[in-house]
Protein backbone atom coordinates (compact mmCIF):
# COMPACT_ATOMS: atom_id res chain seq x y z
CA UNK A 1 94.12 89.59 137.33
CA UNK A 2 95.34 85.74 137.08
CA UNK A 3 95.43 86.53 141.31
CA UNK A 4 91.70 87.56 140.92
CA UNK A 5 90.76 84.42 139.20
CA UNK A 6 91.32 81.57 141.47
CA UNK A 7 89.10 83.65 144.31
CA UNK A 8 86.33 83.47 142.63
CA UNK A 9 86.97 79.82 141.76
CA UNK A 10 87.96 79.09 144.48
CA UNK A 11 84.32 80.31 145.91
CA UNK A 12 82.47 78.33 143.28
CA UNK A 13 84.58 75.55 144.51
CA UNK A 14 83.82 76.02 148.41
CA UNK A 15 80.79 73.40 148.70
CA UNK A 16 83.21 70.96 147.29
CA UNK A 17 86.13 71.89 149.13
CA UNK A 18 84.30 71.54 152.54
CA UNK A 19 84.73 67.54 152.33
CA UNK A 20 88.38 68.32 151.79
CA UNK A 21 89.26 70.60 154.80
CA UNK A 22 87.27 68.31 157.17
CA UNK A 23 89.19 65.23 155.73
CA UNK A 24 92.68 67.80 156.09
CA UNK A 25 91.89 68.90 159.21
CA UNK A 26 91.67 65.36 160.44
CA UNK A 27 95.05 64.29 159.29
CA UNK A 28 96.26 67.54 160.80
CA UNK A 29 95.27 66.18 164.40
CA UNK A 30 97.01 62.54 163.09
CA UNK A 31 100.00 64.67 162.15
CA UNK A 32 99.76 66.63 165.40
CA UNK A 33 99.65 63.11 167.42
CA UNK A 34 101.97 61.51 165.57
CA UNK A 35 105.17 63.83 166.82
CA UNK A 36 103.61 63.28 169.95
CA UNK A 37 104.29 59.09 169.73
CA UNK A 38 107.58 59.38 168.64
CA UNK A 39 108.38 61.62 171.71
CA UNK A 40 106.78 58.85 174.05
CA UNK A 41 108.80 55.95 172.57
């Protein structure tokens, strides 16, 4: 039930978590690059 709970929340929450992945999703290409720097120094 407590499982159940946070889905639909988590729904209600999805225009507002939109901002969030894109802003995520961009530091996972900085992470991504990142490793990438240190292996080319």
């Amino acid at each position: 039930d407590d499982v159940s709970d946070p889905d639909p929340l988590a729904f209600a929450g999805a225009p507002s978590h939109p901002p969030v992945d894109v802003a995520q999703s961009s530091q996972g290409v900085t992470v991504a690059e990142d490793p990438g720097s240190e292996n080319a120094s």
